[in-house]
Protein backbone atom coordinates (compact mmCIF):
# COMPACT_ATOMS: atom_id res chain seq x y z
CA UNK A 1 96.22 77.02 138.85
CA UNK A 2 97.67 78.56 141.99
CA UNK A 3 101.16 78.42 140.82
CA UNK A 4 100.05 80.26 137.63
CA UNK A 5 98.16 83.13 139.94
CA UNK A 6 101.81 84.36 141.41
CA UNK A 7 102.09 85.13 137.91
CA UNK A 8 99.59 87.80 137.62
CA UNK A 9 100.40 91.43 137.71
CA UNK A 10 99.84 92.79 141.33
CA UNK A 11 96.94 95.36 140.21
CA UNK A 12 95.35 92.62 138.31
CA UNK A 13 95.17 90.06 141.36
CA UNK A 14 94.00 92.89 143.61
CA UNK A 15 90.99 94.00 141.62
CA UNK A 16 90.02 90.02 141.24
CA UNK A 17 90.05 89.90 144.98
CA UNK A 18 88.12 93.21 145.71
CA UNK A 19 85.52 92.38 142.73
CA UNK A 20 84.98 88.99 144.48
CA UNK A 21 84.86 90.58 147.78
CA UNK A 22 82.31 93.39 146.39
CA UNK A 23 79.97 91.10 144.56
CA UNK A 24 79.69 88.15 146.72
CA UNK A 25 77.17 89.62 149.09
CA UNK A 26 74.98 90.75 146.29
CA UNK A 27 71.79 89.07 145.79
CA UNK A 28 71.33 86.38 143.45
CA UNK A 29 70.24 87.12 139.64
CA UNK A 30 67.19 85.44 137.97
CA UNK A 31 67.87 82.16 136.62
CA UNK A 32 70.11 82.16 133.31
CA UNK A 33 72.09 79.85 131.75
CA UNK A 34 75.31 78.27 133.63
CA UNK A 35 78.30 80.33 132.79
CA UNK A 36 80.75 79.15 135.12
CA UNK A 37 82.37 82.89 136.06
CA UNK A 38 81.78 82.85 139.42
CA UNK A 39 83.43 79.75 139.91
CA UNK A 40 86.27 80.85 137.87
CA UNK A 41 86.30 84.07 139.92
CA UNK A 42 87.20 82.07 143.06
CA UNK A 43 89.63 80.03 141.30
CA UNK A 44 88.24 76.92 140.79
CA UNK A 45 87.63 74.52 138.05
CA UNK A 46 84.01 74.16 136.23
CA UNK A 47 84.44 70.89 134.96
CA UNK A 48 83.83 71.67 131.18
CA UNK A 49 84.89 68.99 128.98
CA UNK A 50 84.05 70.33 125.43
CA UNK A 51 86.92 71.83 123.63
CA UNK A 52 86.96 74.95 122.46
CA UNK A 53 85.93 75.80 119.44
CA UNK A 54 88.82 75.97 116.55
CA UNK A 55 89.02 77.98 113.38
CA UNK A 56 91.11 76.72 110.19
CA UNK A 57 93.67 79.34 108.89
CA UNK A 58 93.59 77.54 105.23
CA UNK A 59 92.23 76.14 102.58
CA UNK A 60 89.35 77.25 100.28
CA UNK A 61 88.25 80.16 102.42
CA UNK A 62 91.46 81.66 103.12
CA UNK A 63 92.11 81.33 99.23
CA UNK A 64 88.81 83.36 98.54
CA UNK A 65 89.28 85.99 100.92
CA UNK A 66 92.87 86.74 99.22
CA UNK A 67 91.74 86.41 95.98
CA UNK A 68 88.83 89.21 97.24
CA UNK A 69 91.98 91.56 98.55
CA UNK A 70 93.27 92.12 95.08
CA UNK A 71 90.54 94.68 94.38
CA UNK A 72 91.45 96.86 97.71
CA UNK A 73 92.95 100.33 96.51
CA UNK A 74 95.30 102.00 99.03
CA UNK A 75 98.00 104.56 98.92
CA UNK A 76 101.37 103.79 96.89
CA UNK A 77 103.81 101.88 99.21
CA UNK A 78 100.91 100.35 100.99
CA UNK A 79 99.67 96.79 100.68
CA UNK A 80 97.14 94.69 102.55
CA UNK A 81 97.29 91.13 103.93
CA UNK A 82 95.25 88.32 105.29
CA UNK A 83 96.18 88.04 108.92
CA UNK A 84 93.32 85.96 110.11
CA UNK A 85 89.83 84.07 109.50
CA UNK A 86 87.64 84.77 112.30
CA UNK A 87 83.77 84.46 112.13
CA UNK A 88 82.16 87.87 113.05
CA UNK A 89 85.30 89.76 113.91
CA UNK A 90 84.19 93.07 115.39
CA UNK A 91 85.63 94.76 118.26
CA UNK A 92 89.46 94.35 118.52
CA UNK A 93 91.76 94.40 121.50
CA UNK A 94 95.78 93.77 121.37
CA UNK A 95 97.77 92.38 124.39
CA UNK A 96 100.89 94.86 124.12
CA UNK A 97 103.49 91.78 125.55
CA UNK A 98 102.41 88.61 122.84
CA UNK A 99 100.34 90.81 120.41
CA UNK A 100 97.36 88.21 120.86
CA UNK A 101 94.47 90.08 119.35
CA UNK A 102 90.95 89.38 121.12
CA UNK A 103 88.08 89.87 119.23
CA UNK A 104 84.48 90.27 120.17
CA UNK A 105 81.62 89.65 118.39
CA UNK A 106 77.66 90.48 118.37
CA UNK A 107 77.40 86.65 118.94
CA UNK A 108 78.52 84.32 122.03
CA UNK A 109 81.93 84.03 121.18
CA UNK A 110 85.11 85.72 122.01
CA UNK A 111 88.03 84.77 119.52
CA UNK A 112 92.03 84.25 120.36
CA UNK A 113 94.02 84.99 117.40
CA UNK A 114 97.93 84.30 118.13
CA UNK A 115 100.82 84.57 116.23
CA UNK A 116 103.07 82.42 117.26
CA UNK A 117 105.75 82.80 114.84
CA UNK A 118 105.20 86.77 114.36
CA UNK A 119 105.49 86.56 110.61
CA UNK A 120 102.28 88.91 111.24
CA UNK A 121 100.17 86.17 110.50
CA UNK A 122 97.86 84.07 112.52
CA UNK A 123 98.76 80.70 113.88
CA UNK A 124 95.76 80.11 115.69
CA UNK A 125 92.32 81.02 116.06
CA UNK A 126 90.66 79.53 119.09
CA UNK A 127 87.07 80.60 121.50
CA UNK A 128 88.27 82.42 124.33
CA UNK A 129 86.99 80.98 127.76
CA UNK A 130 84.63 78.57 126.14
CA UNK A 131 83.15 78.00 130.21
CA UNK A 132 81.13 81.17 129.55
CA UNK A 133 78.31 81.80 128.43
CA UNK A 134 78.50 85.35 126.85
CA UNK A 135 75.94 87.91 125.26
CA UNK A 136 76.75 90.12 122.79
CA UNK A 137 80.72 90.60 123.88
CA UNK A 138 81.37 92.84 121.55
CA UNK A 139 83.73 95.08 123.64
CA UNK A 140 86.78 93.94 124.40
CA UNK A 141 89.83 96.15 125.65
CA UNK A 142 93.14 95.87 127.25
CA UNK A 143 94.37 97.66 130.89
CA UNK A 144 98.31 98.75 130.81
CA UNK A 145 98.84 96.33 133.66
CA UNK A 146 97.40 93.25 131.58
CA UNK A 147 93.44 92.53 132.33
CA UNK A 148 91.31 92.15 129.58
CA UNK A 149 88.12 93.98 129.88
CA UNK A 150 84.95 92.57 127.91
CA UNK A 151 81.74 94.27 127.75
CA UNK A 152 78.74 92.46 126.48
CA UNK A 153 75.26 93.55 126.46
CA UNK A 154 74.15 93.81 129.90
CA UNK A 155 77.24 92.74 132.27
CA UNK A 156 81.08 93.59 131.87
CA UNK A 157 83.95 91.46 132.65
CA UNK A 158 87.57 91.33 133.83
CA UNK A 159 89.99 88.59 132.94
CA UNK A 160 93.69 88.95 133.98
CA UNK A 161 96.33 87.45 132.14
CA UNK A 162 94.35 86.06 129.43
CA UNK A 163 96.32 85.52 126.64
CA UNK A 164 98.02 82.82 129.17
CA UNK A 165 94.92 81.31 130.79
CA UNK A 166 93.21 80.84 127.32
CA UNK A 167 95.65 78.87 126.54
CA UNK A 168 94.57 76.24 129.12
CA UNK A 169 91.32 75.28 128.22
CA UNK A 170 87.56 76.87 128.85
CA UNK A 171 88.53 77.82 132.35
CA UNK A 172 90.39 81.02 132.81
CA UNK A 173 90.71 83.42 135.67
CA UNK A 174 87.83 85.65 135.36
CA UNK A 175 85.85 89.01 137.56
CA UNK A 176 82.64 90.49 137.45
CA UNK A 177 83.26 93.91 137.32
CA UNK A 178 79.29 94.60 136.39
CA UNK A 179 77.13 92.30 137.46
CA UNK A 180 74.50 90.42 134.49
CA UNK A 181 71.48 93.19 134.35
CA UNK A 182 73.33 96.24 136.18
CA UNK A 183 75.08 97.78 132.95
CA UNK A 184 71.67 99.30 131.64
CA UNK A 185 68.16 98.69 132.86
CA UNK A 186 66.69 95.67 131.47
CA UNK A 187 64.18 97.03 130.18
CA UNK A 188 66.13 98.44 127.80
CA UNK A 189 68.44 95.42 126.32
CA UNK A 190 67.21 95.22 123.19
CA UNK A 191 68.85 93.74 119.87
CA UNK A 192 69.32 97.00 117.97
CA UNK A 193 72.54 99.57 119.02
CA UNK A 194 73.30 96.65 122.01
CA UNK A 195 76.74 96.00 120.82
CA UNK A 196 79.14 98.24 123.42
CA UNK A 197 82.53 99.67 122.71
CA UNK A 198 85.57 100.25 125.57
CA UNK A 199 88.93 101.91 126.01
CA UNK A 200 90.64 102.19 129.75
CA UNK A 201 91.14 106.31 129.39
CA UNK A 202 94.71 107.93 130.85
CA UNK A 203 93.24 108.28 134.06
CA UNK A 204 93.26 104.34 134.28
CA UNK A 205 88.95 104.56 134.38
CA UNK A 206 86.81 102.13 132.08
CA UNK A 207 85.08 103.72 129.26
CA UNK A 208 82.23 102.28 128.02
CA UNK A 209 79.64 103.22 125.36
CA UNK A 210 76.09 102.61 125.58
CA UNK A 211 73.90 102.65 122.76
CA UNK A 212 69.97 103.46 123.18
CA UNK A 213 67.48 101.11 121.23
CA UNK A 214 65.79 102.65 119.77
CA UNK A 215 65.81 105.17 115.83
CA UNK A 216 64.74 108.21 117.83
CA UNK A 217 63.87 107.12 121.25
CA UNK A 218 60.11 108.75 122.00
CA UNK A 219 59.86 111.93 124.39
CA UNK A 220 58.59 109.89 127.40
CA UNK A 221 61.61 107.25 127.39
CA UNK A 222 64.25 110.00 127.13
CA UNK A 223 64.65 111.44 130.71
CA UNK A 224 65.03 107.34 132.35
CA UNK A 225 67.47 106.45 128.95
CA UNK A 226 69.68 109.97 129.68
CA UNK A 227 69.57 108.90 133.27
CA UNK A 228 71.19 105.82 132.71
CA UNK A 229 73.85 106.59 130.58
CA UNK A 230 72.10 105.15 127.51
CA UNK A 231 73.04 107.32 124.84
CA UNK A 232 76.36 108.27 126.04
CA UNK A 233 79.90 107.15 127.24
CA UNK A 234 79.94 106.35 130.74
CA UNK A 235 83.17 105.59 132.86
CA UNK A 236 84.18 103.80 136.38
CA UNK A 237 87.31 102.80 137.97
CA UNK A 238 88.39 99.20 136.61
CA UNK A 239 86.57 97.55 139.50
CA UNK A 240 82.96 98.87 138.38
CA UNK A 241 83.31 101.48 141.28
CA UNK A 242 82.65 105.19 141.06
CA UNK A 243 80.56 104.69 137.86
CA UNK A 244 79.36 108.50 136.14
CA UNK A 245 77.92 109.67 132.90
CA UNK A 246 81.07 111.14 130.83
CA UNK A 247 79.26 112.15 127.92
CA UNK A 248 75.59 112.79 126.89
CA UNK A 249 73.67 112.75 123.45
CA UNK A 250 75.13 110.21 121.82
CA UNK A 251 72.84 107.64 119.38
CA UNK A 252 75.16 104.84 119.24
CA UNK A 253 78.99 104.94 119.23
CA UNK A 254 80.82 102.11 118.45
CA UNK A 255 84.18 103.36 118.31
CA UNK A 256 86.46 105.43 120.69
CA UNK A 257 90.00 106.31 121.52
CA UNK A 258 92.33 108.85 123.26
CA UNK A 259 94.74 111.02 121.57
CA UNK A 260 98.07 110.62 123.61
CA UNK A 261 99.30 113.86 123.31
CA UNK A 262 96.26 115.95 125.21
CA UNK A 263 94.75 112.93 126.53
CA UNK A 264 91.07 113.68 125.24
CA UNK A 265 88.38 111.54 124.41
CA UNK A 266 87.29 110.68 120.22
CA UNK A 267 84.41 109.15 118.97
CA UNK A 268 82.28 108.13 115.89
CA UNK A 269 78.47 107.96 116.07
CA UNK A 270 76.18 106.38 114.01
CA UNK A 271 73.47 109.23 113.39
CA UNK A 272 69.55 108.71 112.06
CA UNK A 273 68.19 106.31 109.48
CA UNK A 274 64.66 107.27 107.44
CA UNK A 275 65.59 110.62 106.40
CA UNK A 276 66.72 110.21 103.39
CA UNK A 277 69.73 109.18 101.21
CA UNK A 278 71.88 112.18 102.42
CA UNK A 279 70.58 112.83 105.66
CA UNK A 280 72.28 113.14 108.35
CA UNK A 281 76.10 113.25 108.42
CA UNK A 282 77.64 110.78 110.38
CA UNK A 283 80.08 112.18 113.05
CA UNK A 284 83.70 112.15 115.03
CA UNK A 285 83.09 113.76 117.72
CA UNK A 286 85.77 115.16 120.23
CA UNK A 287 84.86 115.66 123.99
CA UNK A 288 87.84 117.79 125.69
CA UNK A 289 86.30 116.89 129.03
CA UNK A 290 83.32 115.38 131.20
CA UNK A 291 79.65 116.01 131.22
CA UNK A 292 79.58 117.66 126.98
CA UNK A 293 76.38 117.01 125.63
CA UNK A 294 76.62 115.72 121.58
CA UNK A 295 73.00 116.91 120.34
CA UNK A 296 71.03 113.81 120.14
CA UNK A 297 67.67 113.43 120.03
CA UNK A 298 67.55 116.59 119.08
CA UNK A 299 69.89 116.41 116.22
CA UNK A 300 70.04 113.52 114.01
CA UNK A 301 73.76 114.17 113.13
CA UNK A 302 75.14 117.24 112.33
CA UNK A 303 73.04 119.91 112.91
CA UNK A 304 70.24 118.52 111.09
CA UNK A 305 67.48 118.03 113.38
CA UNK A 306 64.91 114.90 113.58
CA UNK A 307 61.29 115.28 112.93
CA UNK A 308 60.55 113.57 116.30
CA UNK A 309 62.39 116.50 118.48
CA UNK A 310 62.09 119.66 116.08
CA UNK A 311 59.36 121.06 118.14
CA UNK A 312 61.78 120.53 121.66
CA UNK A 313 64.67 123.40 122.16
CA UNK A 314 67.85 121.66 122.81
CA UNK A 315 70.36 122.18 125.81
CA UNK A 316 72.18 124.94 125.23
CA UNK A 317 76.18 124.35 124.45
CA UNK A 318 75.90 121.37 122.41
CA UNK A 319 79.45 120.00 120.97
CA UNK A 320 79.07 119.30 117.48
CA UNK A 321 81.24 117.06 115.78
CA UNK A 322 84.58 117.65 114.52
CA UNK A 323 84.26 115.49 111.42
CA UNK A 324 81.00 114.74 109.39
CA UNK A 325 81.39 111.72 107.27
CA UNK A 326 79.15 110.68 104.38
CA UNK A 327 75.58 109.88 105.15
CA UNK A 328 74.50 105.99 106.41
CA UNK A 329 78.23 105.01 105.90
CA UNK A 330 78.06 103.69 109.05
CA UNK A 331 81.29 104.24 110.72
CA UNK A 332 82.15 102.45 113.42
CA UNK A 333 85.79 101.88 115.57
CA UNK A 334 88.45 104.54 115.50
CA UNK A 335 91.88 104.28 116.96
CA UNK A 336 94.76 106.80 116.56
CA UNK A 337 97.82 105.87 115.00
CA UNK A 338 100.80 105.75 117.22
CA UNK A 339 103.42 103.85 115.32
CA UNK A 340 106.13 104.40 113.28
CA UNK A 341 106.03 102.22 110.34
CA UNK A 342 103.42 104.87 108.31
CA UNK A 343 104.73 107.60 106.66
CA UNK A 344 104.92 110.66 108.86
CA UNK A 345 101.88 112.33 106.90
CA UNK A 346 99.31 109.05 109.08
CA UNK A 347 101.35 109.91 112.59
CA UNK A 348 98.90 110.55 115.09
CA UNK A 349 96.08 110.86 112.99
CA UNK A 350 92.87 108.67 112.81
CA UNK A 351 91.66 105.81 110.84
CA UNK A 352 88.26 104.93 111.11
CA UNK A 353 86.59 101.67 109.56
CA UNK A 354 82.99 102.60 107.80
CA UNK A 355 80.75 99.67 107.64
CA UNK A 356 78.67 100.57 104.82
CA UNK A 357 74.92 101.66 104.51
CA UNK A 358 72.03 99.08 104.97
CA UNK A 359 69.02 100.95 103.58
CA UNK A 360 70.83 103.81 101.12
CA UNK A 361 69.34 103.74 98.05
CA UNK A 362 72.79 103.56 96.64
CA UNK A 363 75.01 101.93 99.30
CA UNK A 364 77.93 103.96 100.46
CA UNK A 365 81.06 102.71 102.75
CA UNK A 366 82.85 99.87 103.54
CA UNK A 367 85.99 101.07 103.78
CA UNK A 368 89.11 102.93 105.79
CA UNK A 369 88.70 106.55 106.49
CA UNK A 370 92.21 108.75 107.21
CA UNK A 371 91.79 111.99 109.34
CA UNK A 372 94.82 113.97 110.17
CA UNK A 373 94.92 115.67 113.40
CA UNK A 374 96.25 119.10 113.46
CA UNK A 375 99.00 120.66 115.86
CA UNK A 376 96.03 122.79 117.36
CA UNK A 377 94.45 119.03 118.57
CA UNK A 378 91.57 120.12 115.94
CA UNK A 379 90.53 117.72 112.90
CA UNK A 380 91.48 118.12 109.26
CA UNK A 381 89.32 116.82 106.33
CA UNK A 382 88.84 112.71 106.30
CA UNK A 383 90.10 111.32 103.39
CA UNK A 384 89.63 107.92 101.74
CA UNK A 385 92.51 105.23 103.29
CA UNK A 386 91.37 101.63 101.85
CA UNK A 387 88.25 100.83 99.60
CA UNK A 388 87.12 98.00 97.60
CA UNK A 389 85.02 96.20 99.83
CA UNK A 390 81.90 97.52 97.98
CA UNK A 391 81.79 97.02 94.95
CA UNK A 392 80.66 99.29 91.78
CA UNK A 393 77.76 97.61 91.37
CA UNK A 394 76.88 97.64 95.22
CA UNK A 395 77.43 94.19 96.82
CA UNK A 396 79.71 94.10 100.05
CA UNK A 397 82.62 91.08 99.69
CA UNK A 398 83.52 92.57 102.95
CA UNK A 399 82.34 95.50 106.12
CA UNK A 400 84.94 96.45 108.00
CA UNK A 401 84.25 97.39 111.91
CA UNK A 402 87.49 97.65 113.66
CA UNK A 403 90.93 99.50 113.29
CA UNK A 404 93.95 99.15 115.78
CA UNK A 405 97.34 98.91 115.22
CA UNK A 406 100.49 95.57 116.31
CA UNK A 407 103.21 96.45 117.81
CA UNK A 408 105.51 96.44 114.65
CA UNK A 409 103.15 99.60 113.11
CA UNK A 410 100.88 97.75 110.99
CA UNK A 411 97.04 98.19 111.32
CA UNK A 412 94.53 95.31 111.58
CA UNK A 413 90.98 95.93 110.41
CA UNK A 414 88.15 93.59 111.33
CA UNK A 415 85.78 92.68 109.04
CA UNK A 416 82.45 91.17 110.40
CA UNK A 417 80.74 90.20 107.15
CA UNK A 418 83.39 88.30 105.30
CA UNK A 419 84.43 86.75 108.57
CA UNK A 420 88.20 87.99 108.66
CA UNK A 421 90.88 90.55 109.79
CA UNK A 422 93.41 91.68 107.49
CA UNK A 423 97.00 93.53 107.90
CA UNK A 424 97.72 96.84 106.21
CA UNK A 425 101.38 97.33 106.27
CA UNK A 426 103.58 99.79 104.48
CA UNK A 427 106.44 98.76 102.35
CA UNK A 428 107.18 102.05 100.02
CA UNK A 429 109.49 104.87 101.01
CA UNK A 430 108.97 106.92 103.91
């Protein structure tokens, strides 16, 4: 393994020796299961035997899940593809060198999907570092200089190089950037909104979103959650240093992204269930720079306000969103679209993937959401991309989570339900 370390980009090997340096004096966590990162932090073996888990590419599933495509409407010249079958495909991350796509889940597993041929279709599907023992990685994202960041419930991650090292087996060269418990309060890990999304921002800091746990969290838990960083977008440097609140009043985003021509900060939140059908909108938000505050509690999404907090006066300069999307459609990752391959109305505009409603008396979603971004860095009006997922007489054959786009232009969505991510390519005139 030595040999292979000289390998690693310089950044990369320094922050897995100052993260080693930095947590090894810290005291010891309460018992948990074995999961090996600490000895994989200092380089050494764990002695796992099982193989990692494998997922077949063929076969009767694969055949169902195309068959299921056929009845996906998008634009003239555009056509969809399936790129790969992964169980629970959420959160998506891309290495820019290989184009091996990472995918968290709301599991314990951590998926490596490789093309090896780049006929834009998987090869492989394989567990990523099989020696741990994750929680809830659902957020996984790529630094420029090639560490893969993953961000479970309670505890983030580094792992340099790791579309190499997962090749080799369960080990892998691995960093605590958070320690297990130091993310949030424990107190507050709970199974609802404890799936977290990242991005590394242009100033080369981790950004993280931190959903609270709560519908509407009650008056007396507010002050300790806002404290936290609960209910907002935090951000540190890429060794867990410097940690700060970016972004308050925020119920649970699981989506963000920078636009790369004024360097600010988008995301979708998931806004209040209970109050009806058509109450409240969900949002994209746009924070232009640190410490905005997005209205929750006080506002349910939108400016509709929640029963709980309609009594309270809220801050004063709220941000309100930019976009508001159809009630309960649940939308969750966003990335903008930087390629080439689109027609030039899609350039540097948004796509967003909307789950679909749980408890809408009529379900709404599950689909691909378009928003143009205008020359003033304002939003336009969203617009339908890809639906068919839900059918007319309401059953999901698929929810889509994640958007983000391979190097050739095309855009992978994730799709947690059916177990899959497909390729959206365009084919027509420009």
């Amino acid at each position: 393994m030595n040999a292979t370390l000289k390998l690693l980009p310089l950044a990369a090997g320094a922050m897995l020796a100052c993260v080693s340096a930095a947590h090894a004096a810290q005291p010891a966590q309460p018992a948990a299961p074995k999961d090996n990162v600490q000895t994989m932090s200092n380089f050494r073996t764990t002695g796992t035997t099982a193989p990692a888990e494998t997922i077949p590419q063929g076969g009767p599933t694969a055949d169902a899940l195309r068959k299921n495509l056929e009845q996906i409407k998008l634009p003239p010249g555009f056509k969809i593809d399936l790129y790969a079958i992964v169980p629970e495909a959420r959160a998506m991350a891309i290495e820019p060198s290989t184009g091996v796509v990472f995918v968290g889940t709301r599991k314990n597993r951590v998926w490596q999907v490789t093309d090896r041929t780049h006929q834009r279709v998987a090869s492989d599907v394989a567990q990523f570092a099989s020696a741990v023992t994750f929680k809830v990685p659902n957020g996984v994202c790529f630094s420029p200089d090639g560490v893969l960041y993953v961000v479970e419930q309670n505890r983030v991650l580094g792992f340099p190089a790791a579309q190499f090292f997962g090749e080799g087996g369960p080990d892998v060269a691995a960093a605590v950037v958070v320690p297990q418990g130091k993310l949030i309060p424990t107190q507050f890990e709970s199974f609802n909104h404890g799936a977290r999304y990242c991005r590394i921002g242009p100033d080369k800091k981790l950004y993280i979103a931190l959903g609270q746990p709560w519908n509407v969290p009650a008056k007396d838990k507010w002050p300790e959650l806002n404290k936290a960083g609960l209910a907002g977008i935090i951000r540190m440097d890429q060794d867990g240093k410097n940690r700060e609140i970016y972004a308050h009043g925020i119920r649970n985003s699981v989506g963000l992204d920078f636009n790369q021509k004024d360097k600010t900060l988008w995301f979708t939140d998931n806004q209040v269930d209970g109050m009806g059908d058509d109450i409240p909108p969900g949002e994209l938000n746009h924070a232009t720079a640190a410490g905005q505050n997005f209205g929750f509690p006080w506002y349910g999404g939108g400016k509709v306000r929640t029963v709980e907090y309609k009594d309270e006066t809220p801050p004063a300069n709220l941000t309100f969103p930019q976009v508001e999307f159809a009630a309960h459609a649940a939308d969750l990752g966003m990335s903008f679209y930087n390629g080439k391959q689109f027609p030039q109305k899609y350039q540097g505009g948004i796509f967003d993937a909307e789950h679909g409603s749980w408890n809408r008396t009529k379900p709404i979603g599950a689909r691909i959401m378009y928003i143009p971004i205008k020359d003033d860095g304002t939003a336009g009006e969203a617009e339908v991309f890809a639906e068919g997922w839900l059918t007319p007489s309401g059953e999901y054959m698929g929810r889509p989570v994640d958007v983000q786009m391979l190097q050739d232009g095309s855009l992978l969505v994730s799709d947690d339900y059916a177990g899959a991510i497909y390729r959206i390519s365009y084919t027509g005139a420009k």
